[in-house]
Protein backbone atom coordinates (compact mmCIF):
# COMPACT_ATOMS: atom_id res chain seq x y z
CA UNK A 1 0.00 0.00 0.00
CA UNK A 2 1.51 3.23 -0.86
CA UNK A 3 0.78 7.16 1.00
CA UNK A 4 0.71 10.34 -0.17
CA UNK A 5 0.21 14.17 1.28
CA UNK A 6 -3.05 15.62 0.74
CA UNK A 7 -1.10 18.48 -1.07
CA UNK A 8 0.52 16.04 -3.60
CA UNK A 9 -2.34 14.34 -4.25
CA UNK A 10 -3.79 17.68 -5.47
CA UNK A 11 -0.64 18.39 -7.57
CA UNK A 12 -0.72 14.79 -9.18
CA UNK A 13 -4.31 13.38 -9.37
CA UNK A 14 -3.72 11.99 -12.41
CA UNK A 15 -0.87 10.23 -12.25
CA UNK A 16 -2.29 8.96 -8.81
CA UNK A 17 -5.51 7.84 -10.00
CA UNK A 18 -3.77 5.98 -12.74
CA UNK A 19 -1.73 3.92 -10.08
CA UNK A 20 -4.53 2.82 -8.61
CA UNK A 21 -7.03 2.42 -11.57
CA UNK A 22 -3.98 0.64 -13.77
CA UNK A 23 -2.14 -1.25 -11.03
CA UNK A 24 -4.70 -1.79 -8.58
CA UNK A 25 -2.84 0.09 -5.84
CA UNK A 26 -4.30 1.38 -2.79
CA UNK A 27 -3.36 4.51 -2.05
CA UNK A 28 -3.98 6.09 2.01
CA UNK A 29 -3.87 10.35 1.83
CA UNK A 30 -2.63 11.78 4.88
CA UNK A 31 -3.62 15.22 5.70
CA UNK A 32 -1.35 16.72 9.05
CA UNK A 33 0.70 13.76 9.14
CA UNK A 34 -1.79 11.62 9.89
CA UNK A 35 -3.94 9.21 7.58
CA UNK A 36 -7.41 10.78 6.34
CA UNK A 37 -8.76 8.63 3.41
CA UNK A 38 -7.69 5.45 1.35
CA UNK A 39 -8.44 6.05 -2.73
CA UNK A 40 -9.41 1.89 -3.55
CA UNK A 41 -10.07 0.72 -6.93
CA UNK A 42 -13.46 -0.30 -7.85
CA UNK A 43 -14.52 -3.71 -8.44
CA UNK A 44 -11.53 -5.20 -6.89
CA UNK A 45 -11.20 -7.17 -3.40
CA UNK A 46 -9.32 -4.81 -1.41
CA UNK A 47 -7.67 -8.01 0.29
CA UNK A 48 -6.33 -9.60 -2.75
CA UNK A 49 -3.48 -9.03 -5.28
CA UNK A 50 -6.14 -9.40 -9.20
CA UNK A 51 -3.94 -7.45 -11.26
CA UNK A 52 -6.12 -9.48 -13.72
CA UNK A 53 -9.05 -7.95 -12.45
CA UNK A 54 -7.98 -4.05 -12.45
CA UNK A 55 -6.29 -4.30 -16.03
CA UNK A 56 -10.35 -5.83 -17.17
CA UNK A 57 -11.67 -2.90 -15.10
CA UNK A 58 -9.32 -0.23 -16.86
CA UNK A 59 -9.71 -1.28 -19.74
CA UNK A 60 -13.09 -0.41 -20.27
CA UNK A 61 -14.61 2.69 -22.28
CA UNK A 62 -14.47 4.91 -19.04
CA UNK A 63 -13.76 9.08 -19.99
CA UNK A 64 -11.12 9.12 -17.65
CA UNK A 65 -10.85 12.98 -18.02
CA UNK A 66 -14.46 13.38 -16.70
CA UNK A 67 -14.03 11.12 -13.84
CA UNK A 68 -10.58 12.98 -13.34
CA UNK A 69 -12.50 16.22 -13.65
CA UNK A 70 -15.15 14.99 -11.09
CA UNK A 71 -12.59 13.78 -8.74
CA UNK A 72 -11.12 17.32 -8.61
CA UNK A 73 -13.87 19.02 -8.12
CA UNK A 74 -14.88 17.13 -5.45
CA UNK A 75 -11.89 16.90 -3.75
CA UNK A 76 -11.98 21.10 -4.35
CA UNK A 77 -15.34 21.24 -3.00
CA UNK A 78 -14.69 19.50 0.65
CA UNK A 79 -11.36 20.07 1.34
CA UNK A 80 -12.83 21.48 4.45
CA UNK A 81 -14.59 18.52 5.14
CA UNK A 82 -11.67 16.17 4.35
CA UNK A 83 -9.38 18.62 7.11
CA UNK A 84 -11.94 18.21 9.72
CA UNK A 85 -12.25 15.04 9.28
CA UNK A 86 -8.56 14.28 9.39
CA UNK A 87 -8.39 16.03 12.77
C-alpha cells in the first residue's frame, strides 16, 4: 500500500488515479501527518493481489478525463470537510 500528502495528491491526481485504476494500488492520503482517506479501486477485493481484475476494469470505455474532472472538483469542493475530518 503506498501514502501520499493531501497536497501532492492535489498536484498529481492523475498520475495517482492511474496507479490505482492501472495497477490496482491502494493509495492512504494523509492530511497533518496523519492518515485521512484510502483512494481503492473499484470492483476489486481490497484483500487480494487481481492485477487481472484491475487491467479488465481499466480497460473499459471509461472518460477518464471526466471522472478525473469529477474527482477534482470534489476533492476542491470539501477540502474542508476532508481537514476536519482528518483532525
Amino acid at each position: 500500500m503506498l501514502t501520499v500528502g493531501f497536497s501532492e495528491l492535489r498536484a498529481n491526481l492523475t498520475s495517482v488515479t492511474n496507479q490505482v485504476i492501472q495497477e490496482g494500488e491502494e493509495i492512504t492520503v494523509f492530511k497533518r501527518n496523519q492518515p485521512a482517506f484510502k483512494i481503492v479501486p473499484l470492483g476489486v477485493d481490497s484483500t487480494s493481489d487481481n492485477k487481472e481484475a484491475v487491467a479488465k476494469t481499466s480497460s473499459e470505455t471509461i472518460d477518464q478525463e471526466k471522472i478525473l474532472g469529477a474527482a477534482t472538483s470534489f476533492i476542491d469542493r470539501y477540502e474542508s470537510v476532508f481537514e476536519r475530518l482528518s483532525q
